[in-house]
Protein backbone atom coordinates (compact mmCIF):
# COMPACT_ATOMS: atom_id res chain seq x y z
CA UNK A 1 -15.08 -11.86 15.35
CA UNK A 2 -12.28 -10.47 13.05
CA UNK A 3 -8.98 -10.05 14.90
CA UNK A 4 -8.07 -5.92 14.27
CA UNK A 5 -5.49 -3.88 15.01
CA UNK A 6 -5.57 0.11 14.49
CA UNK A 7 -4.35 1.05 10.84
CA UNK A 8 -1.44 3.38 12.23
CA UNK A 9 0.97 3.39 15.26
CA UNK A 10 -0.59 4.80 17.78
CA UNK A 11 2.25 5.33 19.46
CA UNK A 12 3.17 8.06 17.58
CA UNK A 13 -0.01 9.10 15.92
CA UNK A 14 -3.59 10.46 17.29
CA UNK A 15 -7.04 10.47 16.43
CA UNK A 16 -7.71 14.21 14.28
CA UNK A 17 -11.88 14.68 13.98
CA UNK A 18 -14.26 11.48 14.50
CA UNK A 19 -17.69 11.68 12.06
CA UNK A 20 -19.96 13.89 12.71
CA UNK A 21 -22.06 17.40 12.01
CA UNK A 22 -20.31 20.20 13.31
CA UNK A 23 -17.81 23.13 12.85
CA UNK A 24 -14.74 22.28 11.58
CA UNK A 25 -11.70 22.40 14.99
CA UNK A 26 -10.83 25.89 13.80
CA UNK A 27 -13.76 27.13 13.92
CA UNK A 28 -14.95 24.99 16.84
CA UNK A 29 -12.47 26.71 18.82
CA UNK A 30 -12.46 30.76 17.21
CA UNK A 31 -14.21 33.68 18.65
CA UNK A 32 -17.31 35.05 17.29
CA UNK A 33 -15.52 37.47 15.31
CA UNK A 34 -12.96 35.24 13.98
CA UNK A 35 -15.98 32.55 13.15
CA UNK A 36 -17.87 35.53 11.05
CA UNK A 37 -14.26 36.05 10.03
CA UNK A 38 -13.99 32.57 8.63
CA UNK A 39 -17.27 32.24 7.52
CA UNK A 40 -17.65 29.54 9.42
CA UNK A 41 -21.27 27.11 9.17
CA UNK A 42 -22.19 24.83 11.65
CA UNK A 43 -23.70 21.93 9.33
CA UNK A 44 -20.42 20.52 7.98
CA UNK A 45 -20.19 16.45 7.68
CA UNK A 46 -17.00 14.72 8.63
CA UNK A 47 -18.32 11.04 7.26
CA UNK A 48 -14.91 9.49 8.37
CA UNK A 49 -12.43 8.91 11.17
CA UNK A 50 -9.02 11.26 10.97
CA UNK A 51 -5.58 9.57 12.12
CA UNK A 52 -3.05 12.03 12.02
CA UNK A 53 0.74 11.20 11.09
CA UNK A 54 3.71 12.07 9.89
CA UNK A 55 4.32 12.02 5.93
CA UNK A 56 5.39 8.73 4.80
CA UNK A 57 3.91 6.42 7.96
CA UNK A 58 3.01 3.17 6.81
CA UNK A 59 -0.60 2.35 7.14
CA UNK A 60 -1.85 -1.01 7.56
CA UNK A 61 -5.01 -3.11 7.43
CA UNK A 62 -7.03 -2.89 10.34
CA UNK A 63 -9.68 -5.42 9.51
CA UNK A 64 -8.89 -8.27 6.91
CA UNK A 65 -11.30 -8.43 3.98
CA UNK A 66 -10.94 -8.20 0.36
CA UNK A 67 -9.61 -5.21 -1.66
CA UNK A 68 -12.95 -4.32 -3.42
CA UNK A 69 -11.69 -0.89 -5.13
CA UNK A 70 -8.01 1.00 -5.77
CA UNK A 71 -8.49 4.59 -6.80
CA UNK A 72 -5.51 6.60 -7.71
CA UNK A 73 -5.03 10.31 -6.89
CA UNK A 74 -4.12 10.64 -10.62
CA UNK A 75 -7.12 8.44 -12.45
CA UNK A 76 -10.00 8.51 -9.96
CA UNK A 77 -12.36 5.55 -9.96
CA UNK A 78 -16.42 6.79 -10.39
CA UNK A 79 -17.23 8.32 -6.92
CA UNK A 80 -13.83 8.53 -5.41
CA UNK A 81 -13.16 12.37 -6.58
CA UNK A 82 -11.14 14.16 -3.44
CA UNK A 83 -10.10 10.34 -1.45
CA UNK A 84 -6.39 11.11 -3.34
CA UNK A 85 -4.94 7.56 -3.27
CA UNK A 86 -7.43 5.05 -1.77
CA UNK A 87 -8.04 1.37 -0.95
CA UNK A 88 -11.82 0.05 -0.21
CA UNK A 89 -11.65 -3.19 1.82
CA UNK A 90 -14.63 -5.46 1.74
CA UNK A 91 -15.40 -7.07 4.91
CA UNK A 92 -17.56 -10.48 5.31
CA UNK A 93 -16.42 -11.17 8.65
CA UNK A 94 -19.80 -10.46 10.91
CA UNK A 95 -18.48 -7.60 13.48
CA UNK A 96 -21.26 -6.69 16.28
CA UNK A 97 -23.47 -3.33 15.05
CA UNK A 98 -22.77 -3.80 11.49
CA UNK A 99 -24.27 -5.25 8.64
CA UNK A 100 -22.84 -8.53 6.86
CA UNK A 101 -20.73 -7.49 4.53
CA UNK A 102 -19.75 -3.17 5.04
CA UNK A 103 -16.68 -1.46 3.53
CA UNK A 104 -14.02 0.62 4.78
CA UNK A 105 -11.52 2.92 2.75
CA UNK A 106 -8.12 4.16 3.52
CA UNK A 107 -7.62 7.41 2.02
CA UNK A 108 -5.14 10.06 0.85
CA UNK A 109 -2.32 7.72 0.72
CA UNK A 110 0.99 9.09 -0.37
CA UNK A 111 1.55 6.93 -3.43
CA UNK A 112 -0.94 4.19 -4.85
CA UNK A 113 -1.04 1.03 -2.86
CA UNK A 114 0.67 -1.88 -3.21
CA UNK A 115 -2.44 -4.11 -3.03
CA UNK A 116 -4.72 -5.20 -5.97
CA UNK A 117 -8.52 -5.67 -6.34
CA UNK A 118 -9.37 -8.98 -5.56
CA UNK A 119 -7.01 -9.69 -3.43
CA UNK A 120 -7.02 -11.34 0.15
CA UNK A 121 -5.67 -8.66 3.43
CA UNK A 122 -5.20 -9.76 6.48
CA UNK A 123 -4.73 -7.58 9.40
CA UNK A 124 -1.09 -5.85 9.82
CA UNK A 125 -0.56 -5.78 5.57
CA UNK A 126 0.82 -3.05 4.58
CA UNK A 127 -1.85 -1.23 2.90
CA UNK A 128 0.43 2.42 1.41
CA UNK A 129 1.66 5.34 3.67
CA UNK A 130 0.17 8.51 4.73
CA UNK A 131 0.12 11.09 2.45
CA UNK A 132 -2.04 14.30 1.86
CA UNK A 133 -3.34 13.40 -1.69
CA UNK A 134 -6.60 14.14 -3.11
CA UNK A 135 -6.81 14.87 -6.68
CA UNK A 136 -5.68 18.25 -6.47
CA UNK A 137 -9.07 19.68 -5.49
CA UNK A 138 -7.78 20.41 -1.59
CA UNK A 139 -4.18 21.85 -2.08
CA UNK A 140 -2.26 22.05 0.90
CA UNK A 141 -3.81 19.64 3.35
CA UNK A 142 -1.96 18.37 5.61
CA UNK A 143 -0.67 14.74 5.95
CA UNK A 144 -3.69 12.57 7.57
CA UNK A 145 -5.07 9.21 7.26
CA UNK A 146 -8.99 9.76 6.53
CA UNK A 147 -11.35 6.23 7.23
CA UNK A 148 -14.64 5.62 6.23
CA UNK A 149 -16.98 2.63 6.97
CA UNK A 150 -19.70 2.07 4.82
CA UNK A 151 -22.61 -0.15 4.61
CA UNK A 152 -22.97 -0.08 0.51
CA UNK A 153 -20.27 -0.16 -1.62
CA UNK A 154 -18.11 2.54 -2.50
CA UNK A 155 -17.81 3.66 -5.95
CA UNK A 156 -19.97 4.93 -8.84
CA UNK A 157 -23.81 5.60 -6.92
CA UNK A 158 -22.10 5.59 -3.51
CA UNK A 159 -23.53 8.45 -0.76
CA UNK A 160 -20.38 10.35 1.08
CA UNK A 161 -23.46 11.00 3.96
CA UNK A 162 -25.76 8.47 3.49
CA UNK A 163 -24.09 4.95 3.34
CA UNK A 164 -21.40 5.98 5.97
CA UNK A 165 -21.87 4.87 9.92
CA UNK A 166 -19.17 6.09 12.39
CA UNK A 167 -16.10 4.17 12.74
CA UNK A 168 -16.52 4.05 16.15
CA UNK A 169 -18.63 1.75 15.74
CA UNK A 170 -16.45 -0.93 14.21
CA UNK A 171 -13.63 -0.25 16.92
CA UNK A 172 -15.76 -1.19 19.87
CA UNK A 173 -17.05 -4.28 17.59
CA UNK A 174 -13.62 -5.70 17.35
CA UNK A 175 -12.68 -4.47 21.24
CA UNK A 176 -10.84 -1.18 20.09
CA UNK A 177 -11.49 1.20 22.26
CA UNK A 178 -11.25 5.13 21.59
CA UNK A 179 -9.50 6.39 24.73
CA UNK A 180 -8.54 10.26 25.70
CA UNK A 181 -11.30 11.50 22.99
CA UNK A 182 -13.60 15.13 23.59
CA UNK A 183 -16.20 17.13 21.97
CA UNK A 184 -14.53 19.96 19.78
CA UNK A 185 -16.62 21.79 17.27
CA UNK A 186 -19.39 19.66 17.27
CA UNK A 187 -17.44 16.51 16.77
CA UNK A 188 -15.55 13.86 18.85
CA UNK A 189 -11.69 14.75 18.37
CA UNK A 190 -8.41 13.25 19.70
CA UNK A 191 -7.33 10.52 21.54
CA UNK A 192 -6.14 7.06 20.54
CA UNK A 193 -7.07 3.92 19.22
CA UNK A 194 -5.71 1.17 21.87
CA UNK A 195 -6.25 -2.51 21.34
CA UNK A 196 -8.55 -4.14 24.45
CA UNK A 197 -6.11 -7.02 26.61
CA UNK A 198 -8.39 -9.79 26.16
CA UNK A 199 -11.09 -8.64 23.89
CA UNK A 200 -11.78 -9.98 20.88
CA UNK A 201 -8.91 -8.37 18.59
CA UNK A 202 -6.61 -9.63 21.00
CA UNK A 203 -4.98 -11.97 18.58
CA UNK A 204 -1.68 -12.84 20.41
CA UNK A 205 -0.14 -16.23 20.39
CA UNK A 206 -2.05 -18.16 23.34
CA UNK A 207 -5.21 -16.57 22.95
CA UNK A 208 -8.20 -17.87 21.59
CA UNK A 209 -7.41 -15.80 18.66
CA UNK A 210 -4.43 -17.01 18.28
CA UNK A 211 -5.13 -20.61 17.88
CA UNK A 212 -7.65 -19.57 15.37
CA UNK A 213 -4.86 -17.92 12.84
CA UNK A 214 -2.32 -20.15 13.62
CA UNK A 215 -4.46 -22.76 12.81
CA UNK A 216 -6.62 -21.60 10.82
CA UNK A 217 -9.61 -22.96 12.44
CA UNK A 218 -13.52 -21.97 12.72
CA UNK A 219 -14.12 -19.21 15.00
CA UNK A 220 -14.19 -20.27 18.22
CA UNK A 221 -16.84 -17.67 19.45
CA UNK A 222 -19.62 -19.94 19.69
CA UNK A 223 -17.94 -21.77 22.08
CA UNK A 224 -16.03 -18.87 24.27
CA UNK A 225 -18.24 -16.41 23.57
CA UNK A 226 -18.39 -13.18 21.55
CA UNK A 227 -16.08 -11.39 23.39
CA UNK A 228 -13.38 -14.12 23.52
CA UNK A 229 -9.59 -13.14 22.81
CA UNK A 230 -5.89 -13.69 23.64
CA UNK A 231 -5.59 -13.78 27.51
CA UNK A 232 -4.51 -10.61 29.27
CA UNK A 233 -1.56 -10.17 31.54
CA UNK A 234 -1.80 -8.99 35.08
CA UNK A 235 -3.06 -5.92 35.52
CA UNK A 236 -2.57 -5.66 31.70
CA UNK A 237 -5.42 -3.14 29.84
CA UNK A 238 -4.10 -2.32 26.36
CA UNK A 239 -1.37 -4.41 24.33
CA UNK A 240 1.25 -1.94 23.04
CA UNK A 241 0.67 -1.05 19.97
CA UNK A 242 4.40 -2.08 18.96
CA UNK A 243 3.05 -5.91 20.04
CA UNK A 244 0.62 -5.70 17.44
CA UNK A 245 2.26 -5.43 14.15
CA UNK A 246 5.82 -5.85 13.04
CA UNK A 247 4.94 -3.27 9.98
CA UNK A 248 4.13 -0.37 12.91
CA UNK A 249 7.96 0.25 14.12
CA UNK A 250 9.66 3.28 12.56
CA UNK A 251 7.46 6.00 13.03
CA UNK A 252 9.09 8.97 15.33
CA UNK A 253 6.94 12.09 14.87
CA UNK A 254 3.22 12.44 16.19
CA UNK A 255 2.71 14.01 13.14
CA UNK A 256 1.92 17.51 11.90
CA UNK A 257 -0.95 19.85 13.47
CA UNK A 258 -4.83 18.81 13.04
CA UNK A 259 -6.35 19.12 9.37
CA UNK A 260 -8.79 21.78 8.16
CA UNK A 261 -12.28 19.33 6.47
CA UNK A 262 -11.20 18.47 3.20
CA UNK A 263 -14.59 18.24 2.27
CA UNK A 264 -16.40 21.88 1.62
CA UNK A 265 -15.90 25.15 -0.09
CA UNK A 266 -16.40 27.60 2.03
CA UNK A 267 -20.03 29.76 1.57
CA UNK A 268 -19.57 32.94 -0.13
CA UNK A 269 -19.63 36.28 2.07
CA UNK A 270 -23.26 37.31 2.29
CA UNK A 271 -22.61 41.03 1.84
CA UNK A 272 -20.06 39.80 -1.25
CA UNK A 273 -23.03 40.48 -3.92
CA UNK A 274 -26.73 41.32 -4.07
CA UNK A 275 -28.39 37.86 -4.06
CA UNK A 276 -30.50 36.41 -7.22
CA UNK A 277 -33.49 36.95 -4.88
CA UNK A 278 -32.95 40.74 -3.64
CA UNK A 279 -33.03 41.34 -7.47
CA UNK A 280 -36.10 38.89 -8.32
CA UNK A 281 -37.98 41.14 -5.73
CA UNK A 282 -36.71 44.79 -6.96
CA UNK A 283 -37.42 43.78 -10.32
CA UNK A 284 -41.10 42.80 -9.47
CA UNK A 285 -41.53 45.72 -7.09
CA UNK A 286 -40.40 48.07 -10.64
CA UNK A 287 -42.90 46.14 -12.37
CA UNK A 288 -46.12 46.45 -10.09
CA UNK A 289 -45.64 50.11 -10.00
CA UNK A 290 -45.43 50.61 -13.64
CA UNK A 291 -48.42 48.25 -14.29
CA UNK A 292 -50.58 50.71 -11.40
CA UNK A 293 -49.79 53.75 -12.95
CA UNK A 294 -50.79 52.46 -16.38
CA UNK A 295 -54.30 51.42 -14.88
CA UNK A 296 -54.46 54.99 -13.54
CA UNK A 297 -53.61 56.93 -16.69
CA UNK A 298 -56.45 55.03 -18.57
CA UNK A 299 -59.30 55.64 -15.87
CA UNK A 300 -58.21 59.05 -16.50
């Protein structure tokens, strides 16, 4: 089991929209008028996990793994159009409910990131800083971290819905638990991402976790157990996240309001324009009347 810590402060900064099938929040939360308004659908895929904060946060690696792919906001690598300034991490560490190895991309990063393909990341590395890039295609978003986990790789022949699993997922594998969240718009929104006392991210000094990377020894799960970690205080349920990484301190805004999804055009007003099928049907309608009248001028 990987130690793991969450890729922002989350002190400071919050969950946005979790992954799911839904309305996006504004339209999870507008009237019925506003919703026709909006022109709102119901079917919309978030694929990723939203961290929202401020402009310029730094965000680190959550899981260590090896940088797989770099795509810059300004040269997109194949099948990274709209991720802005992103970093795919490979994972081989086995984490409980995923496959052996998945991937996992930090995206929208305010400038390129400072790591290269190939290269080694442990958790706590700086990884780039939040930023609201994305190739121009989604002007004005506002500042967010968007994470996806992925059991194929990312890149050219990669599926935005059908290689992603929720990030959820990986957070309770590593003993990150999603506290504080609810159901808004179809999707789990809010909360934070808090580090388990104990579990088996808990990679303090003292812990079992910690005598593995100070070490640098075998995991020691097969003899603790799965769940195995640093060794929890008192009454102690969630390290503070300023415990975790020395590359977290600094950030002093939560952050801006929650994002509108990046990810869709909005549908075109049905009453904008007569539809290609309303005019398929008048035109045969025009033409079965013409062809009836000719058969009934020649019986005459």
């Amino acid at each position: 089991m990987p130690c793991a810590i969450p890729p922002l402060n989350m002190t400071t900064a919050r969950v946005g929209r979790g992954r799911g099938v839904g309305f996006n929040r504004v339209c999870g939360t507008a009237s019925a008028a506003r919703r026709a308004e909006l022109r709102c659908v119901a079917d919309q895929l978030h694929a990723g996990m939203d961290l929202i904060a401020s402009r310029g946060s730094p965000v680190v690696i959550p899981v260590g793994g090896t940088v797989a792919l770099k795509s810059l906001d300004s040269r997109a690598s194949p099948g990274m159009g709209g991720y802005g300034n992103a970093i795919v991490i490979r994972v081989d560490t086995p984490v409980a409910g995923l496959p052996t190895p998945f991937w996992y991309s930090l995206n929208h990063l305010n400038a390129p990131s400072p790591l290269e393909v190939g290269q080694r990341v442990e958790p706590g590395a700086i990884a780039g800083v939040v930023g609201s890039t994305t190739n121009n295609q989604f002007r004005g978003m506002a500042s967010h971290l968007h994470m996806e986990l992925r059991v194929r790789p990312f890149g050219a022949g990669g599926s935005y819905d059908r290689d992603t699993v929720d990030p959820a997922i990986l957070w309770a594998g590593v003993g990150i638990d999603w506290v504080g969240h609810n159901l808004v718009g179809g999707r789990q929104s809010g909360g934070q991402l808090l580090v388990r006392a104990g579990g088996p991210a808990d990679c303090r000094a003292g812990g079992v976790r910690g005598l593995e990377r100070a070490f640098g020894l075998a995991s020691l799960a097969t003899v603790y157990g799965p769940t195995s970690g640093g060794q929890a205080g008192p009454g102690e349920q969630y390290i503070p996240p300023a415990a975790l990484s020395p590359n977290y301190p600094g950030v002093t805004s939560p952050g801006p309001a929650d994002v509108e999804p990046p990810e869709y055009a909005t549908p075109a007003s049905p009453s904008a324009s007569p539809s290609s099928g309303g005019s398929s049907t008048a035109l045969a309608v025009g033409a079965t009347l013409v062809i009836g009248l000719a058969i009934l001028a020649k019986k005459r």
